[in-house]
N, C-alpha and C. Protein backbone atom coordinates (compact mmCIF):
# COMPACT_ATOMS: atom_id res chain seq x y z
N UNK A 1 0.84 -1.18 0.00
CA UNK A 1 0.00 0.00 0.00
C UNK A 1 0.89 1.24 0.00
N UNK A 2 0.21 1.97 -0.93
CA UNK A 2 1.27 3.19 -0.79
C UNK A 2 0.46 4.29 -0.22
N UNK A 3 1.93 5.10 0.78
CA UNK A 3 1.32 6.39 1.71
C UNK A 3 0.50 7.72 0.61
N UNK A 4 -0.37 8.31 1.08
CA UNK A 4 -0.98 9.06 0.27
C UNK A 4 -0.08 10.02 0.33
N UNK A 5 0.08 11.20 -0.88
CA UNK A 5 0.23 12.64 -1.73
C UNK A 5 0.54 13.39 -0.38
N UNK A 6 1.76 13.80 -0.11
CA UNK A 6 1.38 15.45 0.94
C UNK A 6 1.05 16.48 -0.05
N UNK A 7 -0.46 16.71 0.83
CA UNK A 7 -0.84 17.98 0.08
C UNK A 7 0.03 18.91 -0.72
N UNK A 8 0.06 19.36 -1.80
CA UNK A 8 0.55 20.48 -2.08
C UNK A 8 -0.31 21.58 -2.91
N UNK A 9 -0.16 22.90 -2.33
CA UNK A 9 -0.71 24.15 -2.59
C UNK A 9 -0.77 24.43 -4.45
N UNK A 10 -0.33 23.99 -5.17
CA UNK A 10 -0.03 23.69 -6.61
C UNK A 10 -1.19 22.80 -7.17
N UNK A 11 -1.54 22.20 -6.39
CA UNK A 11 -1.88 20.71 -7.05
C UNK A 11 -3.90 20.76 -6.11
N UNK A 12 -3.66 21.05 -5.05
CA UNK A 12 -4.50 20.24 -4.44
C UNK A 12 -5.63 20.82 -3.83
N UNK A 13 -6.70 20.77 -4.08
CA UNK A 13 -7.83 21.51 -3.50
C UNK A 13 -7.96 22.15 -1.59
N UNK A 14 -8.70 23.25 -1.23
CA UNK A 14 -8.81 23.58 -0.21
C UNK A 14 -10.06 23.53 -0.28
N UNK A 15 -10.71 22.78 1.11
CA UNK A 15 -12.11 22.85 1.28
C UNK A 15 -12.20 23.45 2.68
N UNK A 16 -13.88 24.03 2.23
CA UNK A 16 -14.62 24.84 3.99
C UNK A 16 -15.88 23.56 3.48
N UNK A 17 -16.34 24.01 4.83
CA UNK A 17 -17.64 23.39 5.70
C UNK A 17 -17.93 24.61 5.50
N UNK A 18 -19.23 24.81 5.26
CA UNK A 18 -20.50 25.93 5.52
C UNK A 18 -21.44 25.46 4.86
N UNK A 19 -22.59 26.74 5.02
CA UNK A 19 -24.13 26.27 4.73
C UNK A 19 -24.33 26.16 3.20
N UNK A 20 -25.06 25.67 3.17
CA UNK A 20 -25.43 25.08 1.70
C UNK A 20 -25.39 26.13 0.91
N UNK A 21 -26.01 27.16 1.13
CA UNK A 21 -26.77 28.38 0.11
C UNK A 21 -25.27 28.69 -0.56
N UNK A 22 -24.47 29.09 0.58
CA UNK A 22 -22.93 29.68 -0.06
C UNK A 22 -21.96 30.05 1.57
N UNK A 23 -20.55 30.82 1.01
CA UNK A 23 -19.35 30.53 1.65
C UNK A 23 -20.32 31.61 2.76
N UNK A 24 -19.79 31.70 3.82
CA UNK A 24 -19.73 32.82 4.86
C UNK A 24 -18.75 34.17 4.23
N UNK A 25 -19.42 35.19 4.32
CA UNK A 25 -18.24 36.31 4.00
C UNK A 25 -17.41 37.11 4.97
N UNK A 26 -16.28 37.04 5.18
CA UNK A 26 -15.65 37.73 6.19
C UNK A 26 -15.94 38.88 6.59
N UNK A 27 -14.81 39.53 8.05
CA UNK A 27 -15.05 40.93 7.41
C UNK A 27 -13.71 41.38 7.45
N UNK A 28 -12.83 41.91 6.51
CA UNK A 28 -11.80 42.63 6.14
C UNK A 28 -10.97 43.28 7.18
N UNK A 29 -11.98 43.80 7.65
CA UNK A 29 -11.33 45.24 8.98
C UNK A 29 -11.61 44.76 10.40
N UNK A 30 -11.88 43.30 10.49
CA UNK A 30 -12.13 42.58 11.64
C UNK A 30 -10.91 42.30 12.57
N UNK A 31 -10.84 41.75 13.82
CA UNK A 31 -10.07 41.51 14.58
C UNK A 31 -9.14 40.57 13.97
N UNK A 32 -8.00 40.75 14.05
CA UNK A 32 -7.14 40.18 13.12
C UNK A 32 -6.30 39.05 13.59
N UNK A 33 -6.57 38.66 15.13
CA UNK A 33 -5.78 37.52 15.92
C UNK A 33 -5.92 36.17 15.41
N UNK A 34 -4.84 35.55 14.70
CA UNK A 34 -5.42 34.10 14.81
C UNK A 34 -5.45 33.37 15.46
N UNK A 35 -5.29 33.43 16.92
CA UNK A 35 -5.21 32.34 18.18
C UNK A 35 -7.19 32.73 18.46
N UNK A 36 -7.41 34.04 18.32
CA UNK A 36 -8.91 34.30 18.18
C UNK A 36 -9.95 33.62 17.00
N UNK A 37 -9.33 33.21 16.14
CA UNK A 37 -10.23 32.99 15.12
C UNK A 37 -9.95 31.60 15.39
N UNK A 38 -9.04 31.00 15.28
CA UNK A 38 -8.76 29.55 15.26
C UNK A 38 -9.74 28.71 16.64
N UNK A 39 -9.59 29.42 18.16
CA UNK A 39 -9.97 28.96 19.06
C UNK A 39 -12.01 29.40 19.08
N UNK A 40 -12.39 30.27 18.16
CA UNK A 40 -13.68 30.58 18.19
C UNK A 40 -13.98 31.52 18.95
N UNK A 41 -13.65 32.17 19.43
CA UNK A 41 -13.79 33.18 20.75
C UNK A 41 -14.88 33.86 20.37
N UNK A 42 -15.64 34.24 20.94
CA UNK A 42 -16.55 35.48 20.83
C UNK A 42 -18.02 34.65 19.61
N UNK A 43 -17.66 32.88 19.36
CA UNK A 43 -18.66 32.19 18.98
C UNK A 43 -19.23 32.42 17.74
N UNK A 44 -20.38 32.18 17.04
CA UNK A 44 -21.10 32.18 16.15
C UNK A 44 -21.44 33.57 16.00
N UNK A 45 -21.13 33.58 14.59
CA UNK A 45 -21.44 35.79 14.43
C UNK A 45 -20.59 36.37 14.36
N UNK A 46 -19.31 36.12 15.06
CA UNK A 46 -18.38 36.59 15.20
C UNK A 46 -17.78 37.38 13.85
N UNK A 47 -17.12 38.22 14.09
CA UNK A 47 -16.52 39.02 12.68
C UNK A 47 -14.92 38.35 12.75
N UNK A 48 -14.68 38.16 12.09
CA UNK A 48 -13.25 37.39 11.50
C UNK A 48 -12.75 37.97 9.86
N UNK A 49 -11.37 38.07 9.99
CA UNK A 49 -10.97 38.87 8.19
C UNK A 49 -10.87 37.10 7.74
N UNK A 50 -10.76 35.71 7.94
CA UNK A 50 -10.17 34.86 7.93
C UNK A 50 -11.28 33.75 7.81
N UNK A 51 -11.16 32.90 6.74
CA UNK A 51 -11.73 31.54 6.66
C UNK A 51 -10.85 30.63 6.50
N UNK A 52 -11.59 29.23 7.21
CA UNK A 52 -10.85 28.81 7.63
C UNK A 52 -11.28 27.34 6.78
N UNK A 53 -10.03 26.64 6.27
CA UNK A 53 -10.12 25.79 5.39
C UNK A 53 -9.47 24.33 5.39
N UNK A 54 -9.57 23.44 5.05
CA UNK A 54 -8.69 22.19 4.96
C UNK A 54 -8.63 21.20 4.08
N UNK A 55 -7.29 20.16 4.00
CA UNK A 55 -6.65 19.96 3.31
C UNK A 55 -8.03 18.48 2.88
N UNK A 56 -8.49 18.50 3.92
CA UNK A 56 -9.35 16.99 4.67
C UNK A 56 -11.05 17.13 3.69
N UNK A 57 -11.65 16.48 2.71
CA UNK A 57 -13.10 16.45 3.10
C UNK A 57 -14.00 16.19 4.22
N UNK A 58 -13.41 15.07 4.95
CA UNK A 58 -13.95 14.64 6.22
C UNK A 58 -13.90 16.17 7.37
N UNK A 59 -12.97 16.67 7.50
CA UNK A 59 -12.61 17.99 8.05
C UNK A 59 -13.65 18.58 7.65
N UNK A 60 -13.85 19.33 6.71
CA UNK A 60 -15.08 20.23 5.93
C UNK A 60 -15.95 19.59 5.99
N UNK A 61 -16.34 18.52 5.74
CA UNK A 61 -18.29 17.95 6.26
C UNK A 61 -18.35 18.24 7.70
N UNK A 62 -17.09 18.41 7.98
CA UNK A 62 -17.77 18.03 9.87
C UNK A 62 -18.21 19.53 10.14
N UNK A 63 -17.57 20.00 9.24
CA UNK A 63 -18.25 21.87 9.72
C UNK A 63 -19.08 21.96 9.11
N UNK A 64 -20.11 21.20 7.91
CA UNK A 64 -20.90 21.86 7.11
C UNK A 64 -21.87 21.30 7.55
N UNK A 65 -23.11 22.14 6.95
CA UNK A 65 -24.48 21.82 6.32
C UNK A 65 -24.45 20.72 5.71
N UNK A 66 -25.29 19.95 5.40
CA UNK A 66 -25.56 18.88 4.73
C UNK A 66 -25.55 19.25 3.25
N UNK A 67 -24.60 19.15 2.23
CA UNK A 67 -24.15 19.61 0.68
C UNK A 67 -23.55 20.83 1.04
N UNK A 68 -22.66 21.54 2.28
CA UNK A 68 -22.23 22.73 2.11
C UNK A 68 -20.65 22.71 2.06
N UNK A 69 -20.20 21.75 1.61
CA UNK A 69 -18.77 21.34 1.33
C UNK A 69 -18.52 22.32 0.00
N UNK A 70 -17.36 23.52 0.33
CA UNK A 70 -16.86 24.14 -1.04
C UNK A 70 -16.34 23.97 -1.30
N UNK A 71 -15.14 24.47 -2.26
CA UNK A 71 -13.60 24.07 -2.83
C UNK A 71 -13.15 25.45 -3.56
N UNK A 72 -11.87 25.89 -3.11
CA UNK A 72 -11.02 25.92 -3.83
C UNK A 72 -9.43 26.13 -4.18
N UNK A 73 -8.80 26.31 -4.53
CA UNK A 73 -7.41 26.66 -4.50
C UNK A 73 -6.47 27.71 -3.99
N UNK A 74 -5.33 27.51 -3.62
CA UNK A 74 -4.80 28.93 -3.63
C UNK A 74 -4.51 29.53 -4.40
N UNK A 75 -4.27 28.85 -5.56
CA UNK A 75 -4.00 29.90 -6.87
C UNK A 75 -5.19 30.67 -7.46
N UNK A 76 -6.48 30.50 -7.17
CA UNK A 76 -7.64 30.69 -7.43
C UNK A 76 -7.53 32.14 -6.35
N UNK A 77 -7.36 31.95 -5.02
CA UNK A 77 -7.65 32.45 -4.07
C UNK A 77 -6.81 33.71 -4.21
N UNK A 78 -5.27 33.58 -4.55
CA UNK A 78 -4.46 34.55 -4.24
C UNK A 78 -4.30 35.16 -5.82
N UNK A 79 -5.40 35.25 -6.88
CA UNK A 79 -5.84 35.37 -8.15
C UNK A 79 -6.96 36.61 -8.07
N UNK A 80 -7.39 36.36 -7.16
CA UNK A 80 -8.47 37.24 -6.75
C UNK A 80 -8.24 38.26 -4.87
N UNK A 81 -6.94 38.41 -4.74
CA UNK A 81 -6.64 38.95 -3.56
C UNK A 81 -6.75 38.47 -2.21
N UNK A 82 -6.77 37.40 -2.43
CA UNK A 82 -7.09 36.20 -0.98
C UNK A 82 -5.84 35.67 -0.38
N UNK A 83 -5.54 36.20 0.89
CA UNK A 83 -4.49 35.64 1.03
C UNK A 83 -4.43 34.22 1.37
N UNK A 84 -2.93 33.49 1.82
CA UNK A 84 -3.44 31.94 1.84
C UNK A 84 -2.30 31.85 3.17
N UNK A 85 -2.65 31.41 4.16
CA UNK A 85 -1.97 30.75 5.09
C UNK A 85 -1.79 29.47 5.72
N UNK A 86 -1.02 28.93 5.22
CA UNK A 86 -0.94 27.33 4.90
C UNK A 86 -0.61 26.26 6.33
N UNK A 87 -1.21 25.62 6.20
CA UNK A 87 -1.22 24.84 7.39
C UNK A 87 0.48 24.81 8.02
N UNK A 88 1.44 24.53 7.66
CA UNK A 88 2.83 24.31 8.26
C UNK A 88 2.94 25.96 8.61
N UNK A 89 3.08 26.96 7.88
CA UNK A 89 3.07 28.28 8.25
C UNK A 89 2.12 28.58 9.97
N UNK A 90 1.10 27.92 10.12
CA UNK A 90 0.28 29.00 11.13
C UNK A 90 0.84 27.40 12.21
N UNK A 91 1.36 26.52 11.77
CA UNK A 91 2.12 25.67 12.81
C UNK A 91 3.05 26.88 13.32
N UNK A 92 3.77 26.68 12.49
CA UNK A 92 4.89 27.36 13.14
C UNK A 92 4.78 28.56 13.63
N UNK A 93 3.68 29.56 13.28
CA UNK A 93 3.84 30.28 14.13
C UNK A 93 2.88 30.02 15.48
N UNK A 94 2.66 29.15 16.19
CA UNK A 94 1.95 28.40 17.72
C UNK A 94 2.82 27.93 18.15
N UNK A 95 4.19 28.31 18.65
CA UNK A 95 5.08 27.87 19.58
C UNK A 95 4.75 28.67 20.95
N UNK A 96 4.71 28.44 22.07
CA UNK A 96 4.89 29.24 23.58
C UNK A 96 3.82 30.49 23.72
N UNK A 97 4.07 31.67 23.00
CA UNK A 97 3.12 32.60 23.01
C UNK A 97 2.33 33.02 21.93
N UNK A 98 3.08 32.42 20.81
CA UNK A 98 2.46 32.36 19.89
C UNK A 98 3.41 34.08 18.95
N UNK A 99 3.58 33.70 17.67
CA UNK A 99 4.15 34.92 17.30
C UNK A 99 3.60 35.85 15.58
N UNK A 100 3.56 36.63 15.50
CA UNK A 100 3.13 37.30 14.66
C UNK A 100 1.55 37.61 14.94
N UNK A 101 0.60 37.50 14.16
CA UNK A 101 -0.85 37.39 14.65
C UNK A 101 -1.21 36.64 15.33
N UNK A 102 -0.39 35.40 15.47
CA UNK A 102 -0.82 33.98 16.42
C UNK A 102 -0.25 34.62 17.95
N UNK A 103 0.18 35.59 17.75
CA UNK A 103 0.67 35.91 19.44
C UNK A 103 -0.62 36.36 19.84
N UNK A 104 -0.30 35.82 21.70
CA UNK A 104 -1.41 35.47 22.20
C UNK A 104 -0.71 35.65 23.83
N UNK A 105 -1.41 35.77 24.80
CA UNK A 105 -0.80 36.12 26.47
C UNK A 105 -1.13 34.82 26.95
N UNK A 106 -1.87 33.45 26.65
CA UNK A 106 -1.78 32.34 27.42
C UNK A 106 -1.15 31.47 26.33
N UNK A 107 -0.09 30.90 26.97
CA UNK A 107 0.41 29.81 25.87
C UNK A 107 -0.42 28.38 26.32
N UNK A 108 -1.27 28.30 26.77
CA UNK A 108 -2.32 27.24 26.74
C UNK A 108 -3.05 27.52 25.63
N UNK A 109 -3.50 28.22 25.83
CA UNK A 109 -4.72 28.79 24.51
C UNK A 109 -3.92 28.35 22.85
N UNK A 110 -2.48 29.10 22.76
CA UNK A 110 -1.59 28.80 21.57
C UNK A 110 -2.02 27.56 21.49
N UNK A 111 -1.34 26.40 22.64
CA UNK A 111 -1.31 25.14 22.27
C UNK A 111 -2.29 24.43 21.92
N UNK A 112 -3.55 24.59 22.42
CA UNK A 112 -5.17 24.40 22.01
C UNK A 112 -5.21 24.60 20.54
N UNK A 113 -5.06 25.97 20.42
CA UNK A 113 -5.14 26.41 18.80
C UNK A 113 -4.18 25.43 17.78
N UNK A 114 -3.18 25.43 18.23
CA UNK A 114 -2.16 24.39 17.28
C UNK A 114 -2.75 22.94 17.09
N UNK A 115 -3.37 22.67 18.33
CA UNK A 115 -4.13 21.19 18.48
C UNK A 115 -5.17 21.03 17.27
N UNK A 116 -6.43 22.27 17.19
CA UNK A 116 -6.78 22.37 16.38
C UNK A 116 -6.18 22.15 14.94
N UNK A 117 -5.52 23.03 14.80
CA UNK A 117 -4.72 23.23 13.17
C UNK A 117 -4.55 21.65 12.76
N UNK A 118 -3.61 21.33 13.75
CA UNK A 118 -3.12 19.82 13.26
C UNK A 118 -4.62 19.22 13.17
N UNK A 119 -5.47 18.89 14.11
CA UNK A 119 -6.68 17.84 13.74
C UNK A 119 -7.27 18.29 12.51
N UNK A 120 -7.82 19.53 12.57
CA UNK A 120 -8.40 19.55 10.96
C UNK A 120 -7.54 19.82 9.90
N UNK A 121 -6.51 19.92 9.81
CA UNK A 121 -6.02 19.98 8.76
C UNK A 121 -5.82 21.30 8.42
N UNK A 122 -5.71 22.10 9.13
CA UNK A 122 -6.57 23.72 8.91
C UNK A 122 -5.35 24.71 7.82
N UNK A 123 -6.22 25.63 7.32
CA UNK A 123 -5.70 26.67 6.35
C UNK A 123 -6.58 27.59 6.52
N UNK A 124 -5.60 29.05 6.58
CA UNK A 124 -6.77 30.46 6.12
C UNK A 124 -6.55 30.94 5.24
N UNK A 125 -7.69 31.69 4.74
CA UNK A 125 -7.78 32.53 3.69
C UNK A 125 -7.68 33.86 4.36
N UNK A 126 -6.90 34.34 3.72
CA UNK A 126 -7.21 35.98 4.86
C UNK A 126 -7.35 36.90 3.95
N UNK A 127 -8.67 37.48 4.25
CA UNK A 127 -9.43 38.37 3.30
C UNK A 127 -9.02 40.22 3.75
N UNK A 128 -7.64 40.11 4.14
CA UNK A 128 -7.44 41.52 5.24
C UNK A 128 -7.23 42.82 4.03
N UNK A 129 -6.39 41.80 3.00
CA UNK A 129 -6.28 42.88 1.63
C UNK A 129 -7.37 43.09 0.87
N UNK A 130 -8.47 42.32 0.62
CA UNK A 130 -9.44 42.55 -0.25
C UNK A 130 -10.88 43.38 0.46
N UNK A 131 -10.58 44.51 -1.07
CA UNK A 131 -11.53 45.32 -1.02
C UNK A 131 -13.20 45.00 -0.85
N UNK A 132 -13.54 43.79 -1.53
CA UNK A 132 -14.65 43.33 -1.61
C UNK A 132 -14.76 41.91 -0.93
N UNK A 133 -15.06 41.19 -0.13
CA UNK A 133 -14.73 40.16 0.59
C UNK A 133 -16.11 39.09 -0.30
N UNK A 134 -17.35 39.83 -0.96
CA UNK A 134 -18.62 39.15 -1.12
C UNK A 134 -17.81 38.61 -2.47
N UNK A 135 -17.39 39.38 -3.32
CA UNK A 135 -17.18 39.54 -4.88
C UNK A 135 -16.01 38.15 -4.83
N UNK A 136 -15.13 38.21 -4.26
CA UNK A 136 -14.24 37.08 -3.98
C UNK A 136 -14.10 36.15 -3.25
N UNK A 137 -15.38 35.77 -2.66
CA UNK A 137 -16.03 34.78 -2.01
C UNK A 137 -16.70 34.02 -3.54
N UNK A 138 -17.70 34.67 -4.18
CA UNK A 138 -18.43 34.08 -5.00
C UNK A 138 -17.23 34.02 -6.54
N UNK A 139 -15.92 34.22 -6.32
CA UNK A 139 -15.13 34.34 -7.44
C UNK A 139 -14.07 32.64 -7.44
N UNK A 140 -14.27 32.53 -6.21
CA UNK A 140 -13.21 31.75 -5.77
C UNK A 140 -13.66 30.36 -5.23
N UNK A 141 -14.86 30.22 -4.82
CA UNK A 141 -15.32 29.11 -4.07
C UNK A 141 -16.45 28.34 -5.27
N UNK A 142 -16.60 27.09 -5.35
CA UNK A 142 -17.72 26.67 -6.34
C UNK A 142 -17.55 25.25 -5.39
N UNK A 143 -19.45 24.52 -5.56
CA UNK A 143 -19.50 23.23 -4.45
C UNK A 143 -18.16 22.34 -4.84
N UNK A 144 -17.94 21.76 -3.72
CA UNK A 144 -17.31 20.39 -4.04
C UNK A 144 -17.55 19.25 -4.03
């Protein structure tokens, strides 16, 4: 038996979990922490510049609606002003306090968040540069 493909950003689809109708749209000028977005803080509603994606289908059904599995790429994504923060990247930055946006004042919380990343497989899109967050939501995402 051979070990499966490591993902690669070139090659390989990014999926979200969400509701059927379509993607969730960020908001741009939102709180920009990712130890905040990753851990859920502040719950359902919440304003986030950042969606959050993975490498996994099983990962993305478990967040979706029933048919709300999307897809798409980073080249798609960062085509249309989307940034892409790739799962080994937001590893590395969850060491101790966490550094760059992942800095954070409890390094429990970091390590939680990293726990996360690794189980789902996780990736963001960070919508902090784009002017229109709706226009490149519906530019970039189609079902999967």
């Amino acid at each position: 038996m051979t070990a499966p493909k490591k993902w690669k950003a070139s090659r390989d689809p990014l999926l979200r979990g969400d509701a059927i109708t379509g993607v969730r749209v960020p908001v741009a000028a939102a709180n920009d922490s990712i130890i905040r977005h990753v851990l859920y803080l502040e719950g359902p509603g919440r304003e986030t510049p950042y969606l959050s994606a993975s490498e996994s289908m099983a990962a993305a059904s478990r967040f979706a609606q029933a048919g709300g599995v999307w897809k798409t790429s980073v080249k798609m994504a960062q085509a249309n002003g989307v940034g892409h923060i790739g799962n080994s990247a937001l590893l590395s930055l969850m060491k101790g306090n966490g550094k760059g946006k992942a800095k954070w004042d409890d390094p429990f919380e970091v390590m939680q968040a990293r726990r996360y990343v690794e189980q789902w497989s996780e990736h963001l899109l960070d919508f902090r540069g784009t002017s229109e967050p709706q226009t490149a939501i519906h530019r970039i995402f189609e079902k999967a």
